[in-house]
N, C-alpha and C. Protein backbone atom coordinates (compact mmCIF):
# COMPACT_ATOMS: atom_id res chain seq x y z
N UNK A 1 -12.61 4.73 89.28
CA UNK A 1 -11.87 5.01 90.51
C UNK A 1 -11.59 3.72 91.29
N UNK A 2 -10.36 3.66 92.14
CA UNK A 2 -9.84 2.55 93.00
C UNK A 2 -11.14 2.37 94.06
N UNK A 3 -11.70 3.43 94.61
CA UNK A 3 -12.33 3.23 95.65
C UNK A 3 -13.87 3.59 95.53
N UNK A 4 -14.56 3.01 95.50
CA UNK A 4 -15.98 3.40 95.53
C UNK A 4 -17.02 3.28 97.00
N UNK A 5 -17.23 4.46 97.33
CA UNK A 5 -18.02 4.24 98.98
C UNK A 5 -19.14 3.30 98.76
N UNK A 6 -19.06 2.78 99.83
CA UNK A 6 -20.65 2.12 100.18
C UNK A 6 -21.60 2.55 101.02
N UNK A 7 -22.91 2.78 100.38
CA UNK A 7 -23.65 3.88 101.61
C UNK A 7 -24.58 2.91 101.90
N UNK A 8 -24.40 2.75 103.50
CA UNK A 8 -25.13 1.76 104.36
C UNK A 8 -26.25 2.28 104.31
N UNK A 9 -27.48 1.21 104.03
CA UNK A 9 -28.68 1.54 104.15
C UNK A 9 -29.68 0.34 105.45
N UNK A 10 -30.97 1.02 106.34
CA UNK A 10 -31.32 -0.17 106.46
C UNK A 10 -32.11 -1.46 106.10
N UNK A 11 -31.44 -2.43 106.81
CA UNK A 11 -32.22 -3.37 105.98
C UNK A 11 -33.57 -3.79 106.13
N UNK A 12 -33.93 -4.42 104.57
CA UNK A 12 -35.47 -4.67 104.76
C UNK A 12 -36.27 -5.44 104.90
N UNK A 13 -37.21 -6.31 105.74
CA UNK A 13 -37.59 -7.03 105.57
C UNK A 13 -36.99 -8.56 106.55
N UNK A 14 -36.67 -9.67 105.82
CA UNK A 14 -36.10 -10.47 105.94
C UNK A 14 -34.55 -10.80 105.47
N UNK A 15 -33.99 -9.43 105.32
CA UNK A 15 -32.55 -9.36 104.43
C UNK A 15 -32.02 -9.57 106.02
N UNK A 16 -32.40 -9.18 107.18
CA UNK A 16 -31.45 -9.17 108.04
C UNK A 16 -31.30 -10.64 109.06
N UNK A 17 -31.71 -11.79 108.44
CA UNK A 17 -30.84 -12.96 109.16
C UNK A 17 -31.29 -13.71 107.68
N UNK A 18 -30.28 -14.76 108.07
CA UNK A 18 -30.12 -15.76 106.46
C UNK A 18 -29.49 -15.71 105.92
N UNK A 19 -29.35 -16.57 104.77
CA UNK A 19 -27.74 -16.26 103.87
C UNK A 19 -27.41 -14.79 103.24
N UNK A 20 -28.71 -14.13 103.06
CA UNK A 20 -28.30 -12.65 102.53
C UNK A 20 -27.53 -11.81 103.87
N UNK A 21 -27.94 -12.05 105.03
CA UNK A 21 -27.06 -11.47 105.60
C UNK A 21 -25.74 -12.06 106.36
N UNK A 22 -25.63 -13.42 105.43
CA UNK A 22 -24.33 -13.79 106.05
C UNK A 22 -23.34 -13.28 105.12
N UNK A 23 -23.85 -13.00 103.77
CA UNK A 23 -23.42 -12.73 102.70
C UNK A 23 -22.79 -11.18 103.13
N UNK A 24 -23.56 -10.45 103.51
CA UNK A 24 -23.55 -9.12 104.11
C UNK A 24 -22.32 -8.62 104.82
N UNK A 25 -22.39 -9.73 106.09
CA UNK A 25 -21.61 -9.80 107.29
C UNK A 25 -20.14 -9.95 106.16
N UNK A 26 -19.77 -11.07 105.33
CA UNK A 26 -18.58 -11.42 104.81
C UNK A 26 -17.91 -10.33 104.04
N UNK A 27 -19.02 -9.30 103.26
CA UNK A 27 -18.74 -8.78 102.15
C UNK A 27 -17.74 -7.57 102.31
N UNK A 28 -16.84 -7.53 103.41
CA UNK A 28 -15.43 -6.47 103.78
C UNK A 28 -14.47 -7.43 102.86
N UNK A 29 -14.94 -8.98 103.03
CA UNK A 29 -13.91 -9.52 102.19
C UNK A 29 -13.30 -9.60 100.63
N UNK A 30 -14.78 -9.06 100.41
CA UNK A 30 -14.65 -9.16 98.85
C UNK A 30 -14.33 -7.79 98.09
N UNK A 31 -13.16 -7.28 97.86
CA UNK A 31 -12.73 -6.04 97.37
C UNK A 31 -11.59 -6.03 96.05
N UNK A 32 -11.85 -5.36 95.14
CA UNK A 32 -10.93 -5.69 94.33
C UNK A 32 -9.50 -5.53 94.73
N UNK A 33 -9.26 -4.49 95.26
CA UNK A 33 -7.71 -4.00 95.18
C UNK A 33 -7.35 -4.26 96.96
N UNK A 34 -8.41 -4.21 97.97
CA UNK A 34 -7.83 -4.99 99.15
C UNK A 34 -8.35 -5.87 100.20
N UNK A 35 -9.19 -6.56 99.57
CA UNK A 35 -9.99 -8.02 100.05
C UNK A 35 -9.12 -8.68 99.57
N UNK A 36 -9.40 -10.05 101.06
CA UNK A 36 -8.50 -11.32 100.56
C UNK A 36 -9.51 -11.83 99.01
N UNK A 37 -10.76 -11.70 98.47
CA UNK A 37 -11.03 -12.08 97.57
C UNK A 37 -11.36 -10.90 96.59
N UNK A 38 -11.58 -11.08 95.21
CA UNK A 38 -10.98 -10.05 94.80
C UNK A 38 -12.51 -9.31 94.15
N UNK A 39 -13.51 -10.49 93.58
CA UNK A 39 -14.97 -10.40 93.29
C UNK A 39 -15.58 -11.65 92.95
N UNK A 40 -16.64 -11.25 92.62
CA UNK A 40 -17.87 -12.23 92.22
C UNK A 40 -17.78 -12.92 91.17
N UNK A 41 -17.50 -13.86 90.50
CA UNK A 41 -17.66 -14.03 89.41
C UNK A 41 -18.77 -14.93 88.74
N UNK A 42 -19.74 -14.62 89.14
CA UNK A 42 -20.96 -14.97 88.64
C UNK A 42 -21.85 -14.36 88.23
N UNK A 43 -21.10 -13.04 87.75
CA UNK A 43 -22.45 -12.31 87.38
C UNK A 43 -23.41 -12.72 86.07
N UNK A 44 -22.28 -13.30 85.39
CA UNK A 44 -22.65 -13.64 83.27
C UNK A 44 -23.57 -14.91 83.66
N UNK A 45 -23.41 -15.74 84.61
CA UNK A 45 -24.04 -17.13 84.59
C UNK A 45 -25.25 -17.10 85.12
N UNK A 46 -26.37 -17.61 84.25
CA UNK A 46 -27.70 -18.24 84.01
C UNK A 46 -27.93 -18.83 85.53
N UNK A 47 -28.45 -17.65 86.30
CA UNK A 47 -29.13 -18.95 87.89
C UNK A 47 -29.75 -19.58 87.93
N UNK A 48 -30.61 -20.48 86.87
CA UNK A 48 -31.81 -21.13 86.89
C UNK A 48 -31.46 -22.54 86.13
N UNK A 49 -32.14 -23.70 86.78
CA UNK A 49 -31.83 -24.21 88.09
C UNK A 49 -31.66 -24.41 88.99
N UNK A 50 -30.51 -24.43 89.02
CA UNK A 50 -29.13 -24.27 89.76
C UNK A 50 -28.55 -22.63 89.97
N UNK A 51 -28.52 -22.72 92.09
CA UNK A 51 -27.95 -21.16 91.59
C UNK A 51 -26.54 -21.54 91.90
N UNK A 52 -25.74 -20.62 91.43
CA UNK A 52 -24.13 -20.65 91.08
C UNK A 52 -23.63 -19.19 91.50
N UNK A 53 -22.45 -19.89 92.69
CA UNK A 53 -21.59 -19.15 93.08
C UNK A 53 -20.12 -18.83 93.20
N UNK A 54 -19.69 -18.04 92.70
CA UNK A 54 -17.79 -18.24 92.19
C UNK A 54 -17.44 -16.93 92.81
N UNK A 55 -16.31 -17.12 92.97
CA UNK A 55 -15.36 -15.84 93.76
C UNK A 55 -13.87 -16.33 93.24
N UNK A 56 -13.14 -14.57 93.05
CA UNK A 56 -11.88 -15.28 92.59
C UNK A 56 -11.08 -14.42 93.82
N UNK A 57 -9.90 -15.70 94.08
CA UNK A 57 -9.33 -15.76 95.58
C UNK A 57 -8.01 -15.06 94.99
N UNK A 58 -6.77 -14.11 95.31
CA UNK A 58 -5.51 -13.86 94.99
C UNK A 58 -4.65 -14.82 96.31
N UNK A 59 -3.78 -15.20 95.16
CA UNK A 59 -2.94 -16.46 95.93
C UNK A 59 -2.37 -16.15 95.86
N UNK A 60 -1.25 -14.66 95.85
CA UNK A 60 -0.11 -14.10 95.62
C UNK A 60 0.44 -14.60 94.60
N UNK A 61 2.18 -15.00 94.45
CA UNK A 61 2.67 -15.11 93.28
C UNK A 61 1.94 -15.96 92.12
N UNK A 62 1.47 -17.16 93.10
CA UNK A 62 0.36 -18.13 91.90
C UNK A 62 -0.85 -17.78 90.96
N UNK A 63 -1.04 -16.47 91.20
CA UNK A 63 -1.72 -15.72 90.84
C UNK A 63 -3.37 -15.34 91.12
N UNK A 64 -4.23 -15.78 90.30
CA UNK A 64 -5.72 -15.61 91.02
C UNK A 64 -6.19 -16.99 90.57
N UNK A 65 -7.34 -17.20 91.63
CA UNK A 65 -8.16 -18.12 91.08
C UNK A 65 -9.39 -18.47 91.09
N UNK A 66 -10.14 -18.81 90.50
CA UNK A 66 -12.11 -18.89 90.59
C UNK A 66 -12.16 -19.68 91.25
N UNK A 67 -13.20 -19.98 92.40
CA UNK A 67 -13.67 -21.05 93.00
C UNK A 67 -15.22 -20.98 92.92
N UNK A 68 -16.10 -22.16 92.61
CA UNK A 68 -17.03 -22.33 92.35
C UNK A 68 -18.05 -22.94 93.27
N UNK A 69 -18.98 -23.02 93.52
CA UNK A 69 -19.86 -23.51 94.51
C UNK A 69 -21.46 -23.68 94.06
N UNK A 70 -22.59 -24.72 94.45
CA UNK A 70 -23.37 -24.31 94.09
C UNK A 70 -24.44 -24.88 95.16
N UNK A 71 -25.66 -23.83 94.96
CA UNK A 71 -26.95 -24.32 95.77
C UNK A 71 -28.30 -24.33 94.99
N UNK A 72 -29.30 -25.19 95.47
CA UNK A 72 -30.63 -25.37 95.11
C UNK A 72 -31.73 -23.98 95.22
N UNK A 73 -31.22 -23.32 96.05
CA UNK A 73 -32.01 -22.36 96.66
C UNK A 73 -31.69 -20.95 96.26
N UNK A 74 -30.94 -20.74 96.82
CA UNK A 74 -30.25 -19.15 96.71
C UNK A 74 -28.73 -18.72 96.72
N UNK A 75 -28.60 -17.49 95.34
CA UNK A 75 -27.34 -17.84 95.06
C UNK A 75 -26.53 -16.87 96.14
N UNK A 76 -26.87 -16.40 97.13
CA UNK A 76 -26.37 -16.23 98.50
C UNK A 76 -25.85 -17.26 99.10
N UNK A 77 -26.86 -18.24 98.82
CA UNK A 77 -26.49 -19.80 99.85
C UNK A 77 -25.00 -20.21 99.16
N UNK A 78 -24.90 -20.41 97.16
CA UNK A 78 -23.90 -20.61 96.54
C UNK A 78 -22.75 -19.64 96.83
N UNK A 79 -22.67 -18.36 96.90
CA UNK A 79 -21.64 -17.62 96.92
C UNK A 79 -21.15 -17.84 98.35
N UNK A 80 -22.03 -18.09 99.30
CA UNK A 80 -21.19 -18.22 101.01
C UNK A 80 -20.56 -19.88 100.91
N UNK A 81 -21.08 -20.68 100.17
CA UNK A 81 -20.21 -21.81 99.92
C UNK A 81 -19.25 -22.08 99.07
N UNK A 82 -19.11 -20.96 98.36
CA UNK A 82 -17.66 -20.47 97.67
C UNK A 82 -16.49 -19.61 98.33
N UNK A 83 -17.33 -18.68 99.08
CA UNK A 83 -16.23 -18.24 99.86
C UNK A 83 -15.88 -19.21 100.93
N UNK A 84 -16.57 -20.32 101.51
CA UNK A 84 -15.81 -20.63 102.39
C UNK A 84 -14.98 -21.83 101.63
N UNK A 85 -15.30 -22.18 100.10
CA UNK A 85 -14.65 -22.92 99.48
C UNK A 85 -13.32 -22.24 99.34
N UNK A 86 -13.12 -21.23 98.78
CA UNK A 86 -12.13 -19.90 98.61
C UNK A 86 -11.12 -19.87 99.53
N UNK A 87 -11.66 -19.87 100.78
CA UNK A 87 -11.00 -19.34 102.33
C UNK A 87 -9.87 -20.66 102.50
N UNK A 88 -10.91 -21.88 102.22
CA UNK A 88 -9.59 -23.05 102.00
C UNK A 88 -8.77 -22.95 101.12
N UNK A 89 -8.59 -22.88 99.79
CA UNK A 89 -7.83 -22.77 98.92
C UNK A 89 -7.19 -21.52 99.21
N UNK A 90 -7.20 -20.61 99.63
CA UNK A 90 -6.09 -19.52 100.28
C UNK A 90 -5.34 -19.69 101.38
N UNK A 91 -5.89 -20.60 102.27
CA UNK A 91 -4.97 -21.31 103.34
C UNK A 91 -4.28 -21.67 102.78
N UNK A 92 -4.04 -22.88 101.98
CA UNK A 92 -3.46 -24.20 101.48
C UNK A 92 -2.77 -23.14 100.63
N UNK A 93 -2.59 -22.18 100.12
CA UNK A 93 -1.44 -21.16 99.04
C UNK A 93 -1.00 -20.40 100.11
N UNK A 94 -1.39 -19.34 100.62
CA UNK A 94 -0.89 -17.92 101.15
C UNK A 94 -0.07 -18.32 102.73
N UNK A 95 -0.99 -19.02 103.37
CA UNK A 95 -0.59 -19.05 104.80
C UNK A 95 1.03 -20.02 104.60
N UNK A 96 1.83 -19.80 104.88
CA UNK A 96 3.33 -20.34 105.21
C UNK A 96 3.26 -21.66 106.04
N UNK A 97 3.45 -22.86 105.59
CA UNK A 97 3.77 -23.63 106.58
C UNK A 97 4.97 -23.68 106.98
N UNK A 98 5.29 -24.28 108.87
CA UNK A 98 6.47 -23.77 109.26
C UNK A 98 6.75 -25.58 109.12
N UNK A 99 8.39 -25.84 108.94
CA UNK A 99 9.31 -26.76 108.10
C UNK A 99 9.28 -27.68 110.21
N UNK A 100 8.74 -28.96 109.78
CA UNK A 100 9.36 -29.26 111.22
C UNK A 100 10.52 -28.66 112.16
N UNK A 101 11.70 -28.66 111.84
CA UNK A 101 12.37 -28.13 112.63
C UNK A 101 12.36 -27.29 113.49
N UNK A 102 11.11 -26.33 112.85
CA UNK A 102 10.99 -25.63 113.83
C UNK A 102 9.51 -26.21 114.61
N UNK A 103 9.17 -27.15 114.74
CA UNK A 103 8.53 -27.85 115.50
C UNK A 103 8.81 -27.36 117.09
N UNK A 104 7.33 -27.68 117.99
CA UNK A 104 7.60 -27.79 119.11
C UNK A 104 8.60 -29.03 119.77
N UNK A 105 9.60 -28.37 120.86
CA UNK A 105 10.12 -29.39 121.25
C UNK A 105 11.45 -29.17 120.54
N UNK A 106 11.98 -28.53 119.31
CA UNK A 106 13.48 -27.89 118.02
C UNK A 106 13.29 -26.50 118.42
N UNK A 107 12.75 -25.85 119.88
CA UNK A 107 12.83 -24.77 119.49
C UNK A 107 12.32 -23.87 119.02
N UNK A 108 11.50 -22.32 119.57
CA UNK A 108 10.37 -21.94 119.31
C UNK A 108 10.41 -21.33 118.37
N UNK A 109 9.47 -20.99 117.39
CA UNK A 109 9.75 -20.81 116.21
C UNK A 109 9.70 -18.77 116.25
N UNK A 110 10.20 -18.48 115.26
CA UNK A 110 10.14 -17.13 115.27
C UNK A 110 9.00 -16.08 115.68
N UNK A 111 9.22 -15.25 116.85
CA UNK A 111 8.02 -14.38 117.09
C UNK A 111 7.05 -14.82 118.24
N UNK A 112 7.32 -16.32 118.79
CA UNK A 112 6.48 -16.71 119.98
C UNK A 112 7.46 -17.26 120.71
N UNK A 113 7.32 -16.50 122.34
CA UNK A 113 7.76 -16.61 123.42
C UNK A 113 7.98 -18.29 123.53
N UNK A 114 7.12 -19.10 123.53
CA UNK A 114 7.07 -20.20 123.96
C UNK A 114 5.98 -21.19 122.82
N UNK A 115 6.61 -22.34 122.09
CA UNK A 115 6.25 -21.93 121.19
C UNK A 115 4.92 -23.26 121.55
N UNK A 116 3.52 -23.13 120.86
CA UNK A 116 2.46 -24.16 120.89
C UNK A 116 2.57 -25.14 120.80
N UNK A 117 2.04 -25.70 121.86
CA UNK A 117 1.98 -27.70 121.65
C UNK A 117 1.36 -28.36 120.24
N UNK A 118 1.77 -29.07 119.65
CA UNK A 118 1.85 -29.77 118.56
C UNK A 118 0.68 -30.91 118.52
N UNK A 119 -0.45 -30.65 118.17
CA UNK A 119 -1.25 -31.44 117.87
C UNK A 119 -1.46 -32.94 116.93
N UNK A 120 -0.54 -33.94 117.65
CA UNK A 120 -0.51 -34.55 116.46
C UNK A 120 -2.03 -35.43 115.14
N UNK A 121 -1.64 -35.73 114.25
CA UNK A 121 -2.41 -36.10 113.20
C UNK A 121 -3.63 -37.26 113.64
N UNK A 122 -2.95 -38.06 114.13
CA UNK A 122 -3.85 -39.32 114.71
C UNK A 122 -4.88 -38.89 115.49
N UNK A 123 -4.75 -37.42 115.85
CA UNK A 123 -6.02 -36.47 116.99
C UNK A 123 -6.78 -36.00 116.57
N UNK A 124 -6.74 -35.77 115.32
CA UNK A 124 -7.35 -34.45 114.19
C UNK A 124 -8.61 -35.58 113.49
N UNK A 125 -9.48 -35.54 113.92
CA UNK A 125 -10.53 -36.51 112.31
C UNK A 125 -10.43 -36.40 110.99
N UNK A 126 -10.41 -36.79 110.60
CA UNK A 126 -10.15 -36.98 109.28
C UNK A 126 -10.78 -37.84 108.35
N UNK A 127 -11.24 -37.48 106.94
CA UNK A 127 -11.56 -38.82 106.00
C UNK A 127 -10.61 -38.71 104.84
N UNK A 128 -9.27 -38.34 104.99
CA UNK A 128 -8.55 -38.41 103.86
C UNK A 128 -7.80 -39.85 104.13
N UNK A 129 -7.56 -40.61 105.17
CA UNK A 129 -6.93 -42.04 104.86
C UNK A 129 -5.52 -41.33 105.26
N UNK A 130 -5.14 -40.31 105.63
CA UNK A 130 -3.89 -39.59 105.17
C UNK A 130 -3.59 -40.36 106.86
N UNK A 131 -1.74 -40.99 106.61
CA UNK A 131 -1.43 -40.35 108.05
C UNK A 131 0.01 -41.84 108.11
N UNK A 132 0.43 -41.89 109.10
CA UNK A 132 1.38 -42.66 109.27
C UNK A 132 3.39 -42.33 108.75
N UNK A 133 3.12 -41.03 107.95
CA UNK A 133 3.78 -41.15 107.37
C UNK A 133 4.37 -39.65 108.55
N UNK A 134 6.02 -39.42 108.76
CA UNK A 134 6.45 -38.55 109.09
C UNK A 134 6.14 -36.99 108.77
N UNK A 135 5.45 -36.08 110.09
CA UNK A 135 5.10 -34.81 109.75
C UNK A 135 6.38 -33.60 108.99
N UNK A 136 5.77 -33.15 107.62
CA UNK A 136 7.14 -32.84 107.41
C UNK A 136 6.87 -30.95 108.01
N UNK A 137 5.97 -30.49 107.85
CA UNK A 137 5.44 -29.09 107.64
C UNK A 137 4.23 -28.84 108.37
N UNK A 138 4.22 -27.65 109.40
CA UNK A 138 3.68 -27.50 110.34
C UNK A 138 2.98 -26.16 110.82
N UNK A 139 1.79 -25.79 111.06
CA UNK A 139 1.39 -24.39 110.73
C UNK A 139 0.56 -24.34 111.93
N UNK A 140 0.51 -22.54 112.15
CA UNK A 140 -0.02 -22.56 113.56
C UNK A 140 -1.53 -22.16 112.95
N UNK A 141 -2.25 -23.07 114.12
CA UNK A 141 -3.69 -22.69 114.20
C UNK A 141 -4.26 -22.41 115.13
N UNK A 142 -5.40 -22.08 115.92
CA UNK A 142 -6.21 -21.42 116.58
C UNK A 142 -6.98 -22.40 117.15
N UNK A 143 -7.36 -23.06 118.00
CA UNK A 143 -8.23 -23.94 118.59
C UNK A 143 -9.69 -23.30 118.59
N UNK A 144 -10.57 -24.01 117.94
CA UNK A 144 -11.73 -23.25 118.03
C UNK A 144 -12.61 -23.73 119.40
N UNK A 145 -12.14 -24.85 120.02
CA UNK A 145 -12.93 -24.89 121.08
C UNK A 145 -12.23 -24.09 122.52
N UNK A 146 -11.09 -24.01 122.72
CA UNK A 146 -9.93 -23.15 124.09
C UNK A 146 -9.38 -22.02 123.03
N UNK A 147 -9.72 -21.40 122.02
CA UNK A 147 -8.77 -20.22 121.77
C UNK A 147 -7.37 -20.50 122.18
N UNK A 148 -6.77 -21.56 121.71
CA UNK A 148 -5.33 -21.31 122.22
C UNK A 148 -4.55 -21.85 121.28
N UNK A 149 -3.26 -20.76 120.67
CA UNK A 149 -2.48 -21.00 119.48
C UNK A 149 -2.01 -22.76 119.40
N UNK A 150 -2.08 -23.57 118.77
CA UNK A 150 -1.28 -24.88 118.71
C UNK A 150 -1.12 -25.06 117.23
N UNK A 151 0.36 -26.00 117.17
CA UNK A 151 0.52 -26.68 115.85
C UNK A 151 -0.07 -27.59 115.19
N UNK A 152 -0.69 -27.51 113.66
CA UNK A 152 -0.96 -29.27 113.02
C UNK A 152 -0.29 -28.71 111.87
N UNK A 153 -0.58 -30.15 111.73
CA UNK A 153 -0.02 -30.53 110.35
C UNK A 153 -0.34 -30.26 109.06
N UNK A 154 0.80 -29.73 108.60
CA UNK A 154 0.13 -29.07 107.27
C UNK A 154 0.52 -29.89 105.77
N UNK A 155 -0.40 -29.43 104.87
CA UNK A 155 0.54 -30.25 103.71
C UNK A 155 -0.72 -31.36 103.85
């Protein structure tokens, strides 16, 4: 069947803070047919050592893809550092960057009243060396410190 219930039980012990329950908290995401990720893919792989964590992300037309992660400790710790490995690599495919033009300042871009101030690159930290070069592609993000929609640079 497409859909299989999940019957909430409570938790025991020490399951309720730590990576098992960050794992917990995430796991609406992971659904085959309507999570942004689709499952686990670590079930076949040997945890010892090394525990090992993979999730495969749907990137729409590009199709699917495994992302891998790993920890010393627990493969909770590996699978939450795959999904947030995952969560990037689905940005960088799914989310649309908007084409300068429609930059702040050309005019607000479709769907916002007024459109977000433009954060430029030289503001953002960085260790990619990246920068100097004309912004071509531009995507809205979320300020995590003021909650307030603004542009960077995408690409």
């Amino acid at each position: 069947p497409v859909f299989r219930p999940v019957v909430a039980a409570a938790p025991e012990g020490g399951a309720t803070e730590g990576p098992l329950a960050d794992l917990d908290r995430r796991s609406l995401a992971v659904r085959p047919s309507v999570g942004v990720f689709t499952r686990y893919a670590d079930e076949p792989v040997t945890q010892t050592p090394l525990k090992v964590g993979a999730v495969e992300v749907g990137l729409g037309a590009a199709g699917t893809r495994t992302v891998v992660a790993f920890d010393v400790q627990h493969t909770a710790g590996a699978r939450l550092r795959a999904l947030d490995a995952a969560a990037v690599v689905y940005a960088e495919h799914v989310v649309p960057a908007v084409p300068a033009a429609s930059a702040p300042g050309s005019g607000s871009p479709a769907g916002h009243e007024e459109a977000p101030h433009r954060v430029d690159p030289d503001a953002l930290t960085t260790a990619t060396g990246a920068g100097g070069d004309p912004v071509a592609s531009w995507v809205l993000a979320t300020s995590l410190l003021t909650k307030e929609p603004v542009r960077v640079p995408a690409g």
